[in-house]
PDB file of N, CA and C in Angstrom:
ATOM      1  N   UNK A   1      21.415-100.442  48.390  1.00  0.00           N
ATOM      2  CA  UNK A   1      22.851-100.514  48.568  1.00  0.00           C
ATOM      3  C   UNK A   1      23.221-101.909  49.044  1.00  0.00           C
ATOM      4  N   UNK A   2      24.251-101.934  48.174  1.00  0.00           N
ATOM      5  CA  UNK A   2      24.649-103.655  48.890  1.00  0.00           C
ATOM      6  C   UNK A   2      26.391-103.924  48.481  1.00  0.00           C
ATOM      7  N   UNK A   3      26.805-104.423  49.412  1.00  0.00           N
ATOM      8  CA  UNK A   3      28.691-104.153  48.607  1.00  0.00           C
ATOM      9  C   UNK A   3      29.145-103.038  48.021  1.00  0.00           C
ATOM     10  N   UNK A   4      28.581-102.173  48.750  1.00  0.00           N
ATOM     11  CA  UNK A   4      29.546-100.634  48.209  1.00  0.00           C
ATOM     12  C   UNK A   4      28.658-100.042  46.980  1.00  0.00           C
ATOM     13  N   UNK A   5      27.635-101.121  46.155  1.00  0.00           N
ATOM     14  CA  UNK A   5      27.403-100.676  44.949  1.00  0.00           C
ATOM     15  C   UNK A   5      25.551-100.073  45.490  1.00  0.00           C
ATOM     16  N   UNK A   6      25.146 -99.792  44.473  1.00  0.00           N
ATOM     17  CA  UNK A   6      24.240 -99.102  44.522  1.00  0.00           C
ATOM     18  C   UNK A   6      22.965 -99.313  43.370  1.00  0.00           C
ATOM     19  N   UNK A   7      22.212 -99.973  43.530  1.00  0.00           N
ATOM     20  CA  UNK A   7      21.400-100.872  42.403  1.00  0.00           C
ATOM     21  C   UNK A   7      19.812-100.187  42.376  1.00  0.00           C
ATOM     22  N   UNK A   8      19.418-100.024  41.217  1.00  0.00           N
ATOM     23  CA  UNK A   8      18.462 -98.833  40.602  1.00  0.00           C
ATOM     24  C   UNK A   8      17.731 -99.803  39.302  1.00  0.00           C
ATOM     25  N   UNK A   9      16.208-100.126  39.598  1.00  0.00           N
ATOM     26  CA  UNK A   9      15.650-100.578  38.833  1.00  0.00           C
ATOM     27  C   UNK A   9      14.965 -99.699  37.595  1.00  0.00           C
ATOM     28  N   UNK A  10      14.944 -99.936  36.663  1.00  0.00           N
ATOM     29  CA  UNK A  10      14.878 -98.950  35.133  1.00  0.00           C
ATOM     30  C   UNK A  10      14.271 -99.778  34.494  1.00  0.00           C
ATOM     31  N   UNK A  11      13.049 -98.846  33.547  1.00  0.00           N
ATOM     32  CA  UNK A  11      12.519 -99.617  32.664  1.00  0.00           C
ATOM     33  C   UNK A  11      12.713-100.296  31.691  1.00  0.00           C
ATOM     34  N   UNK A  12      12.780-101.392  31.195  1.00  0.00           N
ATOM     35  CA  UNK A  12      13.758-101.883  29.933  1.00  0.00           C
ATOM     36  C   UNK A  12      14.253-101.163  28.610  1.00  0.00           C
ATOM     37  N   UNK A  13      12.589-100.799  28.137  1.00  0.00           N
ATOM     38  CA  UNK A  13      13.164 -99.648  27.062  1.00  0.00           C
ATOM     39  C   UNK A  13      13.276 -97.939  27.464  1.00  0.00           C
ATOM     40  N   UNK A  14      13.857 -97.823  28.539  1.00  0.00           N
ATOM     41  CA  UNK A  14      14.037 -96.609  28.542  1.00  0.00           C
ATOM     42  C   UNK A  14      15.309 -95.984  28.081  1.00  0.00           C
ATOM     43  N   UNK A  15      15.449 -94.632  27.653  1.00  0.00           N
ATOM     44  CA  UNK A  15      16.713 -94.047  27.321  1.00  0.00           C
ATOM     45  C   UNK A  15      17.846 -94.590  28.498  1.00  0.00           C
ATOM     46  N   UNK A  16      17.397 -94.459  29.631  1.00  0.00           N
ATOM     47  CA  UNK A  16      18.278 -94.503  30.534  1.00  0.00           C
ATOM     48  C   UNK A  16      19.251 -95.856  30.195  1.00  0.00           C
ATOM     49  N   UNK A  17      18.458 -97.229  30.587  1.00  0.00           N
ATOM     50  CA  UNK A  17      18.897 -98.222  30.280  1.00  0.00           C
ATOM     51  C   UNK A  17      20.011 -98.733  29.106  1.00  0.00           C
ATOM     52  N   UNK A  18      19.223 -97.765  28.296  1.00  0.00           N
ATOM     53  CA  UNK A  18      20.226 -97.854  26.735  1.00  0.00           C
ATOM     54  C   UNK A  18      21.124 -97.223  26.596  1.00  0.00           C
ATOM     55  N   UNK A  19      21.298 -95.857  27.201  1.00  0.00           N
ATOM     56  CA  UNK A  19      22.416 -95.684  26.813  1.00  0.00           C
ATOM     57  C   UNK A  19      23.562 -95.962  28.081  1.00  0.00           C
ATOM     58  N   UNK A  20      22.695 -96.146  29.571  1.00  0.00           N
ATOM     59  CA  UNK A  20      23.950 -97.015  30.212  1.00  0.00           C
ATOM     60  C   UNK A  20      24.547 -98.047  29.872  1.00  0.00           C
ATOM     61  N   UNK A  21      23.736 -98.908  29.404  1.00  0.00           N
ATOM     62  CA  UNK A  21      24.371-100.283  28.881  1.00  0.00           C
ATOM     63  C   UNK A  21      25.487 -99.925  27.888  1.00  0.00           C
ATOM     64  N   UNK A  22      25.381 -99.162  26.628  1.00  0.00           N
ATOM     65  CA  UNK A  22      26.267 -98.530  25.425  1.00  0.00           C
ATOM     66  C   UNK A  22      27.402 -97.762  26.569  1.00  0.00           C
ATOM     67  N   UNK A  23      26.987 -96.788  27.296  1.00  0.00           N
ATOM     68  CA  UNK A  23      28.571 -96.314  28.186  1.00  0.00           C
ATOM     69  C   UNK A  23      29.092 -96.722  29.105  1.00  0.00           C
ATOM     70  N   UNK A  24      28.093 -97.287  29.334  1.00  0.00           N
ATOM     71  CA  UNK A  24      28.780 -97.940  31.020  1.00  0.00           C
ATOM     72  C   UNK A  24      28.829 -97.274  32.010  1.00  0.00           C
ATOM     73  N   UNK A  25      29.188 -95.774  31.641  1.00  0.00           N
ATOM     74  CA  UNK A  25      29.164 -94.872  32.901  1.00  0.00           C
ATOM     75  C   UNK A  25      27.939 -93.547  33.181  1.00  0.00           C
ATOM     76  N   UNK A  26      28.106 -93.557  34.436  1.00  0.00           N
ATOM     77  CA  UNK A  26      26.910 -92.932  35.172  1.00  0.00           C
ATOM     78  C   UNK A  26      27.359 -91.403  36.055  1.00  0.00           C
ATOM     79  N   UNK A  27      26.605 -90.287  36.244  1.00  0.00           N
ATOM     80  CA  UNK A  27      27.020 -89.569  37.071  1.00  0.00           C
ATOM     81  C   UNK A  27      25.808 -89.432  38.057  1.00  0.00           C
ATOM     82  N   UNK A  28      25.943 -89.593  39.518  1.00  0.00           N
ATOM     83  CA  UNK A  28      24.509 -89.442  40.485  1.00  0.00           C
ATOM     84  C   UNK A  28      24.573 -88.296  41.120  1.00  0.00           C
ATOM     85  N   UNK A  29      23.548 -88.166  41.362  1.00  0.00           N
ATOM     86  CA  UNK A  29      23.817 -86.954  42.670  1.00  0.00           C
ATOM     87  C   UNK A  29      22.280 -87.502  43.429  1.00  0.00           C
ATOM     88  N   UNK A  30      22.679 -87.395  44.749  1.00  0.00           N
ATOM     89  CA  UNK A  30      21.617 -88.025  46.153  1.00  0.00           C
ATOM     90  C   UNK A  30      21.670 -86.439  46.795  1.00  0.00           C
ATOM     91  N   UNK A  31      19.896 -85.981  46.622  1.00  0.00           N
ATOM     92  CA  UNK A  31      20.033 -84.703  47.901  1.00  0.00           C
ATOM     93  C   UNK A  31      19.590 -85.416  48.990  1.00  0.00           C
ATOM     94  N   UNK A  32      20.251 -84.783  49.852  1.00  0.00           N
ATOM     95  CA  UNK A  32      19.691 -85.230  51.311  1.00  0.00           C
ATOM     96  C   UNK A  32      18.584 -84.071  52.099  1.00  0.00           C
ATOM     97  N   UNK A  33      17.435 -84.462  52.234  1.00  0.00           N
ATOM     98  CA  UNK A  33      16.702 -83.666  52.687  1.00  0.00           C
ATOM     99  C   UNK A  33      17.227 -83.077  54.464  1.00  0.00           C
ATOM    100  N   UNK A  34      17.012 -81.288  54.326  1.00  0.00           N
ATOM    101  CA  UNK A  34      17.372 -81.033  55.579  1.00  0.00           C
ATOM    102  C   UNK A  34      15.980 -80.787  56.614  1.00  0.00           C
ATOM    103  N   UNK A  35      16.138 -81.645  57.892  1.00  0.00           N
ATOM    104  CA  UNK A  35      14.755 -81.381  58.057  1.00  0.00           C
ATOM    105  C   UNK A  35      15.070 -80.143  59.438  1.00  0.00           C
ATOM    106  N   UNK A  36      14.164 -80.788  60.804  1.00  0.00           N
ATOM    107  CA  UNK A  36      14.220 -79.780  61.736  1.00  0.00           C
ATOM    108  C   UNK A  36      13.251 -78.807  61.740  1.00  0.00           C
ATOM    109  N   UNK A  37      12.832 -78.042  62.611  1.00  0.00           N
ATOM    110  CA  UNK A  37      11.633 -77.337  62.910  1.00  0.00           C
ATOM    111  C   UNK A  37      12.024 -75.966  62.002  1.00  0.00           C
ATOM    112  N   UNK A  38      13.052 -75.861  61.887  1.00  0.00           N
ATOM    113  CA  UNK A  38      12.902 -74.310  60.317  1.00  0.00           C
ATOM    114  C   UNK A  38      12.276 -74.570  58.842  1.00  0.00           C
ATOM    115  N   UNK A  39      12.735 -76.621  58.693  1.00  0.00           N
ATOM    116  CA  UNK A  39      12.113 -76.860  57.255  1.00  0.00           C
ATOM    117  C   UNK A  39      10.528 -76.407  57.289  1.00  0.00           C
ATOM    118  N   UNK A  40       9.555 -76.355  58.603  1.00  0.00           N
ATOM    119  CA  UNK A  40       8.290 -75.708  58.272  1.00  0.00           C
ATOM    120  C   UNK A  40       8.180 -74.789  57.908  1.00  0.00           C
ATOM    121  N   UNK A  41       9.054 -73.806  58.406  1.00  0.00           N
ATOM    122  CA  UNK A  41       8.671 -72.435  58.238  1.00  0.00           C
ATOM    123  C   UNK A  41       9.294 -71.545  56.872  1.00  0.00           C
ATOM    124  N   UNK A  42      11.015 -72.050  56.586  1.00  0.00           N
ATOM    125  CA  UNK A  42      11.344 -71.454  55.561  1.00  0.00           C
ATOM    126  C   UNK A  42      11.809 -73.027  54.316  1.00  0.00           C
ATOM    127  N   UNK A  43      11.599 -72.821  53.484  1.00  0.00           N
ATOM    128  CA  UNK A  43      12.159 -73.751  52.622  1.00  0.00           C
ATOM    129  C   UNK A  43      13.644 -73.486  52.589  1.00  0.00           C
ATOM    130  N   UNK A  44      14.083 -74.845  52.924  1.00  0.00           N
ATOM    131  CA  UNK A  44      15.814 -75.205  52.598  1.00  0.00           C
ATOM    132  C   UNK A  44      16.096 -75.912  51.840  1.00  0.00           C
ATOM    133  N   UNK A  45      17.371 -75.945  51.190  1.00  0.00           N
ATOM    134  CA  UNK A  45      17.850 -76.607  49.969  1.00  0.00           C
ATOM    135  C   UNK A  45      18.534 -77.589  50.235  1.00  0.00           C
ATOM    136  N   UNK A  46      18.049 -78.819  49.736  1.00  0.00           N
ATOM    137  CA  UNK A  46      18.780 -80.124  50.637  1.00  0.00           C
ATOM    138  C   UNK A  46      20.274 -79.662  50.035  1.00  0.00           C
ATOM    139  N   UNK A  47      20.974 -80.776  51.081  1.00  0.00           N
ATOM    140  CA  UNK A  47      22.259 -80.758  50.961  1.00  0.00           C
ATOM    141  C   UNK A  47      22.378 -82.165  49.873  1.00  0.00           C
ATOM    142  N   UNK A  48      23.550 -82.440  49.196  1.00  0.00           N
ATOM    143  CA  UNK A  48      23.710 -83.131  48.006  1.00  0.00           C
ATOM    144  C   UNK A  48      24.960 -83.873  48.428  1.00  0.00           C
ATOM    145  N   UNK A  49      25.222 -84.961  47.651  1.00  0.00           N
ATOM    146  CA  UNK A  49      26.164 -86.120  47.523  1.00  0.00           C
ATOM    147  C   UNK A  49      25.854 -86.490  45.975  1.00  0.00           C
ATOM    148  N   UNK A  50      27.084 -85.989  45.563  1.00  0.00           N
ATOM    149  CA  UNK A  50      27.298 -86.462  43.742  1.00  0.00           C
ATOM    150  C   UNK A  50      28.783 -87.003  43.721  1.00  0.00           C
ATOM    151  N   UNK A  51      28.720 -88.108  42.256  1.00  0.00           N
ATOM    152  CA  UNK A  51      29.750 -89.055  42.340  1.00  0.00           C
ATOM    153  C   UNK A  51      29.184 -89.328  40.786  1.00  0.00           C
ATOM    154  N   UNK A  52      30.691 -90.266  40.432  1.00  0.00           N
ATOM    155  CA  UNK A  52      30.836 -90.455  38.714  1.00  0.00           C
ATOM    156  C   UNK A  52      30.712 -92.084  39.482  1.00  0.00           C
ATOM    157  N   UNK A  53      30.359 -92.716  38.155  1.00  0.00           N
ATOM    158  CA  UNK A  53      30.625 -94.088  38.356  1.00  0.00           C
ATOM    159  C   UNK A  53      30.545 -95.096  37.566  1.00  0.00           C
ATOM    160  N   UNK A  54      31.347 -96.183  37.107  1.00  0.00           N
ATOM    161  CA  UNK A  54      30.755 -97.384  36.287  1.00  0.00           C
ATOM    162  C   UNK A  54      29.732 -97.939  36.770  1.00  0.00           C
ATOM    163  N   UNK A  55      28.833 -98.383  35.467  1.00  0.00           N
ATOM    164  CA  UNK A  55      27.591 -99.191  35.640  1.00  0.00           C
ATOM    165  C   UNK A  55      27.615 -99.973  34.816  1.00  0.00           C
ATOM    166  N   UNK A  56      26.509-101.193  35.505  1.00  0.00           N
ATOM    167  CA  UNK A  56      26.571-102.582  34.056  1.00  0.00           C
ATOM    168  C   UNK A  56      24.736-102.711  34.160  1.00  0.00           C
ATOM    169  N   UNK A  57      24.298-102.714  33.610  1.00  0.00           N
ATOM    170  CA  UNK A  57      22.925-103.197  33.377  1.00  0.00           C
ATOM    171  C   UNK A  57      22.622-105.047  33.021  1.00  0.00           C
ATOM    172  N   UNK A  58      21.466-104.940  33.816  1.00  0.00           N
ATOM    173  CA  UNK A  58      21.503-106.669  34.101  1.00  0.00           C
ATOM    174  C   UNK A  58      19.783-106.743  34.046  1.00  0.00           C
ATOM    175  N   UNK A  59      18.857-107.659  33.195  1.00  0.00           N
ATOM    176  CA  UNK A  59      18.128-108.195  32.936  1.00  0.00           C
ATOM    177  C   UNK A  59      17.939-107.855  34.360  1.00  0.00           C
ATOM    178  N   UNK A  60      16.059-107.295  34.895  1.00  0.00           N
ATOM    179  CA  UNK A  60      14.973-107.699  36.088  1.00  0.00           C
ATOM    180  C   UNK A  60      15.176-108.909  36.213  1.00  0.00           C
ATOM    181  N   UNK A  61      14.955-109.756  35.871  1.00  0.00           N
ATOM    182  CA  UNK A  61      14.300-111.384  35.811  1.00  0.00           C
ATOM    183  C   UNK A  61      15.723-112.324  36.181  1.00  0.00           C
ATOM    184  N   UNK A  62      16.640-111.950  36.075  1.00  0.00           N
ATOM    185  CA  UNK A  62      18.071-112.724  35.826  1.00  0.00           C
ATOM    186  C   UNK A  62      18.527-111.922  37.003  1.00  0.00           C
ATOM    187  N   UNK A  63      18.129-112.874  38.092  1.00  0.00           N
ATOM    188  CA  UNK A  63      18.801-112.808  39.698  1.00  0.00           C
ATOM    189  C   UNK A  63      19.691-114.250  40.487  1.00  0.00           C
ATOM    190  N   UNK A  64      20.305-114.231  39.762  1.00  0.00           N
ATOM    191  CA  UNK A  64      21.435-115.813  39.990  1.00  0.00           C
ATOM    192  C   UNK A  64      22.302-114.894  40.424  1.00  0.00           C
ATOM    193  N   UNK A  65      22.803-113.910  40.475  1.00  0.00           N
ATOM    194  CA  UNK A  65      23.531-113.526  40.696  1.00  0.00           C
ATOM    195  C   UNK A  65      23.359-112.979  42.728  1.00  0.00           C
ATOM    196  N   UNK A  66      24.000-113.570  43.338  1.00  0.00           N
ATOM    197  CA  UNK A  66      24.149-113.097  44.808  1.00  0.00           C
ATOM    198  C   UNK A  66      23.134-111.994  45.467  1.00  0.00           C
ATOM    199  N   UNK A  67      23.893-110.974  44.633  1.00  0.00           N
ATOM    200  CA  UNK A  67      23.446-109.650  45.474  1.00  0.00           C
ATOM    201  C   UNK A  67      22.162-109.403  44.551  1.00  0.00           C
ATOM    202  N   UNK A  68      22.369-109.598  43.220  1.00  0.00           N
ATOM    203  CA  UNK A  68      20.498-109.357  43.085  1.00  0.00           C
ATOM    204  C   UNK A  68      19.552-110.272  43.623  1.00  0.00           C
ATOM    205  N   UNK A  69      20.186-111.611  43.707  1.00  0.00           N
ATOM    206  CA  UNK A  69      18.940-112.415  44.102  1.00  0.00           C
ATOM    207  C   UNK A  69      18.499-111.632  45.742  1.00  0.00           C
ATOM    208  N   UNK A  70      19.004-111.068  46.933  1.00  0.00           N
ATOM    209  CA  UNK A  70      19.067-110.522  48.155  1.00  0.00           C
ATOM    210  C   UNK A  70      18.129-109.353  47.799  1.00  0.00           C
ATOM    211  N   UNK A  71      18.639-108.874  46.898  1.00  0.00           N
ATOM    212  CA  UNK A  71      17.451-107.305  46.852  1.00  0.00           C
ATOM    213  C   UNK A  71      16.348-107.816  46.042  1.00  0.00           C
ATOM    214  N   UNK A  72      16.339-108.886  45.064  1.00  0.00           N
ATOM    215  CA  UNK A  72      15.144-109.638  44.446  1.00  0.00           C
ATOM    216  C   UNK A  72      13.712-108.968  44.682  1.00  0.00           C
ATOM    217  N   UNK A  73      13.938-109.124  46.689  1.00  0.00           N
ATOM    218  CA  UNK A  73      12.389-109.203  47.076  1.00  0.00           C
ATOM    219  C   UNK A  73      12.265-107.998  47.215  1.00  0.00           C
ATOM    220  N   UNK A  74      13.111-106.629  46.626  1.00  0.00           N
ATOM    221  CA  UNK A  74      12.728-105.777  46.836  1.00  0.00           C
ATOM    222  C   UNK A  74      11.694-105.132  45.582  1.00  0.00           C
ATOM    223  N   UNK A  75      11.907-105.787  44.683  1.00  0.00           N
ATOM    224  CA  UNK A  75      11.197-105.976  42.969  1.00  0.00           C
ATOM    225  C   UNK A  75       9.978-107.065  43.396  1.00  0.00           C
ATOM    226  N   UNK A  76       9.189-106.298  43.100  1.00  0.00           N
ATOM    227  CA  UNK A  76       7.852-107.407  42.812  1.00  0.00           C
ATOM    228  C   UNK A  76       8.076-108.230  41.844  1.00  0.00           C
ATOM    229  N   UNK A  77       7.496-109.139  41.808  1.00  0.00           N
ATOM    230  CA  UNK A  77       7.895-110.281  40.871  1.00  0.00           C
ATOM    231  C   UNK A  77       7.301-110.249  39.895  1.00  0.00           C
ATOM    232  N   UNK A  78       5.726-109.346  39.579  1.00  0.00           N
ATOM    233  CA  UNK A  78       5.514-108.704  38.142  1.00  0.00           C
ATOM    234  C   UNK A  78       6.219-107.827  37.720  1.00  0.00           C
ATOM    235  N   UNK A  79       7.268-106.933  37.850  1.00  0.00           N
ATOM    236  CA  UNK A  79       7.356-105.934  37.376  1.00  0.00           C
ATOM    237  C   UNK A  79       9.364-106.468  36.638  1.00  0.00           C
ATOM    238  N   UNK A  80       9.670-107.808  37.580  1.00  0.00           N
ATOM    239  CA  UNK A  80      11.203-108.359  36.960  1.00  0.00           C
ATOM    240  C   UNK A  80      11.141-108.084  35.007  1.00  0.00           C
ATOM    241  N   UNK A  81      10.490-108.359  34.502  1.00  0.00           N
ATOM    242  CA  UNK A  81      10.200-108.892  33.058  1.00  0.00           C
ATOM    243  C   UNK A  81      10.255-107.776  32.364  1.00  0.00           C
ATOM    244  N   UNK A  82       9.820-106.444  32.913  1.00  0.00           N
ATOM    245  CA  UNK A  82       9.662-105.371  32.174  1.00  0.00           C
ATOM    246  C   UNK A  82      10.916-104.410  32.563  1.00  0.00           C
ATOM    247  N   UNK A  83      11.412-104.756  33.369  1.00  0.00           N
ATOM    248  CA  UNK A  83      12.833-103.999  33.887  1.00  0.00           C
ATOM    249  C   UNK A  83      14.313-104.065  34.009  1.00  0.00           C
ATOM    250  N   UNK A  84      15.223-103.639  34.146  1.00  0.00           N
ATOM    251  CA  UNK A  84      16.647-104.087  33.902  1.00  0.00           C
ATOM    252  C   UNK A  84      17.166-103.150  35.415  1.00  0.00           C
ATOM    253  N   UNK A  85      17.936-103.980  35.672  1.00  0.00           N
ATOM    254  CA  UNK A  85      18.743-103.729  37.471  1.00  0.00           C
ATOM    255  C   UNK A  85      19.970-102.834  37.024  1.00  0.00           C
ATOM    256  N   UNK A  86      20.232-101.574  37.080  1.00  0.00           N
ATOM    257  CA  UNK A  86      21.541-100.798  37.062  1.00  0.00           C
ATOM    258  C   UNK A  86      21.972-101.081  38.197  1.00  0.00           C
ATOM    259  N   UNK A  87      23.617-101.811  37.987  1.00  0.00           N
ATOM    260  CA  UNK A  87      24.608-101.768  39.125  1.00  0.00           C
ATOM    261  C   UNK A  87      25.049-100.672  39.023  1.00  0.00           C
ATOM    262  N   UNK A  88      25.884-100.152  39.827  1.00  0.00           N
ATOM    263  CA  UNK A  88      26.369 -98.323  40.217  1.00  0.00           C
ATOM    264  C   UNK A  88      27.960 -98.906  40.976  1.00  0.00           C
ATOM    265  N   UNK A  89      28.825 -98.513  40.234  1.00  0.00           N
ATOM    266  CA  UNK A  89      29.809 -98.987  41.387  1.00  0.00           C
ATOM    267  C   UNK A  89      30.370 -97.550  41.433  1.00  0.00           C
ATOM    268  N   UNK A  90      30.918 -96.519  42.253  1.00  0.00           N
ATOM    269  CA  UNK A  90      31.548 -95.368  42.801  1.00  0.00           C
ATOM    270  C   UNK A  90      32.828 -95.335  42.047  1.00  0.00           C
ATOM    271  N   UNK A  91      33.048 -94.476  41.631  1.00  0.00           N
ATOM    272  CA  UNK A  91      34.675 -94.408  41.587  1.00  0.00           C
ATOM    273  C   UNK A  91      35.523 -92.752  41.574  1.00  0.00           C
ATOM    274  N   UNK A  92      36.469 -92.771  41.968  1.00  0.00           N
ATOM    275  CA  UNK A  92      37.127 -91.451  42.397  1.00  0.00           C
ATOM    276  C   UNK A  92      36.670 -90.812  43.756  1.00  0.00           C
ATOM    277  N   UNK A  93      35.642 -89.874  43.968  1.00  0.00           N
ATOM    278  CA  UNK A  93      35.413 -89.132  44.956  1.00  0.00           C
ATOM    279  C   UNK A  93      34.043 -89.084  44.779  1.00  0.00           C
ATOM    280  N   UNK A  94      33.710 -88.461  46.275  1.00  0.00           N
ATOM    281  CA  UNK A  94      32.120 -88.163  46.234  1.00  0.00           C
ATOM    282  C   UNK A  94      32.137 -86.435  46.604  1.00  0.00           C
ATOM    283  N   UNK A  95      31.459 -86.000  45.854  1.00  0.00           N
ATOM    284  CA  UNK A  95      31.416 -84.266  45.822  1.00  0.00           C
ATOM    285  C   UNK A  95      30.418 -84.128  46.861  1.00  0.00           C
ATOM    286  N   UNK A  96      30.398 -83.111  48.308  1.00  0.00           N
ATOM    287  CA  UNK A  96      29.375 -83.356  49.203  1.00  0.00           C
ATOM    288  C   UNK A  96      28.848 -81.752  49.341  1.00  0.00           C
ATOM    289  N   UNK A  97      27.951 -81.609  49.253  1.00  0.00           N
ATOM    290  CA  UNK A  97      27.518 -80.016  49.284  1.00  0.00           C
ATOM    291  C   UNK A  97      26.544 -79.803  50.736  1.00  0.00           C
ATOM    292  N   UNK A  98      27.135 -79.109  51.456  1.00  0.00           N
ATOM    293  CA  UNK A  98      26.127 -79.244  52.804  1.00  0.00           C
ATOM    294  C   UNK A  98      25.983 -79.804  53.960  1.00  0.00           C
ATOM    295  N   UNK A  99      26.752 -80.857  53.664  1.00  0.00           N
ATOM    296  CA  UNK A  99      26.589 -81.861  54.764  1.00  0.00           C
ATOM    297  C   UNK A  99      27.578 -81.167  55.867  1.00  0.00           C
ATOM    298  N   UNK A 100      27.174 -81.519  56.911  1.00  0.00           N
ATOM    299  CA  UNK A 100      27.479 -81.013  58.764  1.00  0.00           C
ATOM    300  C   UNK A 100      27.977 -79.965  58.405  1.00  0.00           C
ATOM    301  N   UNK A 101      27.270 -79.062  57.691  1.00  0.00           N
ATOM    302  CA  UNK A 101      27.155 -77.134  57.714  1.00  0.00           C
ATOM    303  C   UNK A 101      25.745 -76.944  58.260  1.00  0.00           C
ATOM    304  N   UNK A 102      26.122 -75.907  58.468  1.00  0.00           N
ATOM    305  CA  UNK A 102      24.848 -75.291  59.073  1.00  0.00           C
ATOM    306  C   UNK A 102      24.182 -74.453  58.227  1.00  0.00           C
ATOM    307  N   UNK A 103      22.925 -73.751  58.097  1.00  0.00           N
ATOM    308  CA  UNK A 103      22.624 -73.186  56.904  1.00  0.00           C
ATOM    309  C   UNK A 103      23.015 -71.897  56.449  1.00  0.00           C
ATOM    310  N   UNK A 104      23.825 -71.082  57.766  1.00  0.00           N
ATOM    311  CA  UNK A 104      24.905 -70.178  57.020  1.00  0.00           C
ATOM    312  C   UNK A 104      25.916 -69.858  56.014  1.00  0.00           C
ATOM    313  N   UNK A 105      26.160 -71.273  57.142  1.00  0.00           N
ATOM    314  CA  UNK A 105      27.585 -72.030  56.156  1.00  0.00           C
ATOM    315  C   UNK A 105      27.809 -73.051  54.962  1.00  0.00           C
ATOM    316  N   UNK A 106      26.175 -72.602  54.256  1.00  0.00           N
ATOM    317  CA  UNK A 106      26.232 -73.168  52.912  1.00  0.00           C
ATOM    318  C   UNK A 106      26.051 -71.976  52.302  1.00  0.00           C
ATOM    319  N   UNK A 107      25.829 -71.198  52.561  1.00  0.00           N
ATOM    320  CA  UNK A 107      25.662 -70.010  51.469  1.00  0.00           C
ATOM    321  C   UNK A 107      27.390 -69.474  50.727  1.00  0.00           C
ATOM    322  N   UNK A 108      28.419 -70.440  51.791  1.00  0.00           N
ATOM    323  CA  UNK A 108      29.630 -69.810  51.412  1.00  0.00           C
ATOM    324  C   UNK A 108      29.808 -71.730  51.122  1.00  0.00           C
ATOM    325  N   UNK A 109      30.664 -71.481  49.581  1.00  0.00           N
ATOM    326  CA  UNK A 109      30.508 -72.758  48.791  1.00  0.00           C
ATOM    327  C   UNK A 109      32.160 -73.426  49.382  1.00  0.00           C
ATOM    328  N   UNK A 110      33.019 -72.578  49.800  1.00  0.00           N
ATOM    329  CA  UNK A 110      34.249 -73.070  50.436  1.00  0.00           C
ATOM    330  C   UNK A 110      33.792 -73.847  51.572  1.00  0.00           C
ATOM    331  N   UNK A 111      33.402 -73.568  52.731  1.00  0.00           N
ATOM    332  CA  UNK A 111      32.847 -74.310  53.061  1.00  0.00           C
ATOM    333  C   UNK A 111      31.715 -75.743  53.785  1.00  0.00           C
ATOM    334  N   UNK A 112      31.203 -75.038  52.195  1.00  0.00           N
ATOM    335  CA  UNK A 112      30.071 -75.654  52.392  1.00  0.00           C
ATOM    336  C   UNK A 112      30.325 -77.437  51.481  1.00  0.00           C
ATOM    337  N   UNK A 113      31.433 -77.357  50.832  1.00  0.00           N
ATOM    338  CA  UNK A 113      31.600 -78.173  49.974  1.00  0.00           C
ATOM    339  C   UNK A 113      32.638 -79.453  50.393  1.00  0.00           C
ATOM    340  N   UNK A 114      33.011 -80.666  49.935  1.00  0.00           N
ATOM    341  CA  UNK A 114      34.009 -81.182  50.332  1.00  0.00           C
ATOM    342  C   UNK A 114      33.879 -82.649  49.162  1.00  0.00           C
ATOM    343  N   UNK A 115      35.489 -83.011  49.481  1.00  0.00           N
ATOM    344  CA  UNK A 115      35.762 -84.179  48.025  1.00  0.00           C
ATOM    345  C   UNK A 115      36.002 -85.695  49.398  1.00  0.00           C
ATOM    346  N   UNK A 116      35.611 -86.317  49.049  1.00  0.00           N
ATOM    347  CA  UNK A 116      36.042 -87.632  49.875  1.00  0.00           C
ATOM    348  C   UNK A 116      36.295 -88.378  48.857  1.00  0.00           C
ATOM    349  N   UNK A 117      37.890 -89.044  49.106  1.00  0.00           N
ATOM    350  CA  UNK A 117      37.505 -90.754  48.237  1.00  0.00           C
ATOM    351  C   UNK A 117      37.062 -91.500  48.095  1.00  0.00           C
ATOM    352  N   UNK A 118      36.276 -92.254  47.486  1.00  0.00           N
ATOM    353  CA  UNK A 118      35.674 -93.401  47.116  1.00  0.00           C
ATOM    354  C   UNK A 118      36.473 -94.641  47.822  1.00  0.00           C
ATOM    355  N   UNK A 119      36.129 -95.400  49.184  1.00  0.00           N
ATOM    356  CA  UNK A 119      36.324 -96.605  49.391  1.00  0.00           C
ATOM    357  C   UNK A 119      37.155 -96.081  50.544  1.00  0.00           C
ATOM    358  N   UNK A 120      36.951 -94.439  51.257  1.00  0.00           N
ATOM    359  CA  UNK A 120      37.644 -94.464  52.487  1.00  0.00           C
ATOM    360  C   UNK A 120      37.082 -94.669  53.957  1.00  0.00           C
TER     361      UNK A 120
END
């Protein structure tokens, strides 16, 4: 994460890459693992954060640009050549399933659920 956006290294020829580059747009969803001394005993279902978003795909190797050159060192420097950097920028709302419920109070999807805007 860096400036709001959200940057995801992909293999060059993968489906992914190709057809983000052709749409531009992306849909994510991030579970958040629930932990605490019950995750030993019973399995829980992380809680989730999903969101729509424009994306631009940008050459591994081609870090002139600010914010990739900063996460750069997070890419090994063999692997720039074979990969392409998805930017992620957010837009509209983020759909949140779970979050600061308790695990009762996800079994009921009212609420267990909630919409936030993007950029509040």
């Amino acid at each position: 994460m860096a400036d709001g956006r959200l940057y995801v290294a992909v293999a060059n020829d993968s489906w992914k890459a190709r057809h983000i580059a052709v749409s531009g747009k992306v849909a994510v969803t991030v579970p958040v693992r629930r932990g605490g001394i019950m995750s030993l005993v019973l399995p829980i279902p992380p809680a989730t954060i999903s969101f729509h978003a424009s994306a631009t795909v940008h050459a591994g190797d081609d870090l002139r640009d600010a914010v990739l050159a900063k996460l750069g060192r997070l890419l090994p420097p063999e692997r720039r050549a074979t990969c392409s950097i998805v930017e992620i920028r957010p837009a509209g709302h983020f759909v949140t399933y779970g979050l600061g419920v308790s695990l009762r109070q996800m079994r009921d999807t009212v609420l267990a659920r909630a919409r936030i805007p993007v950029g509040r």
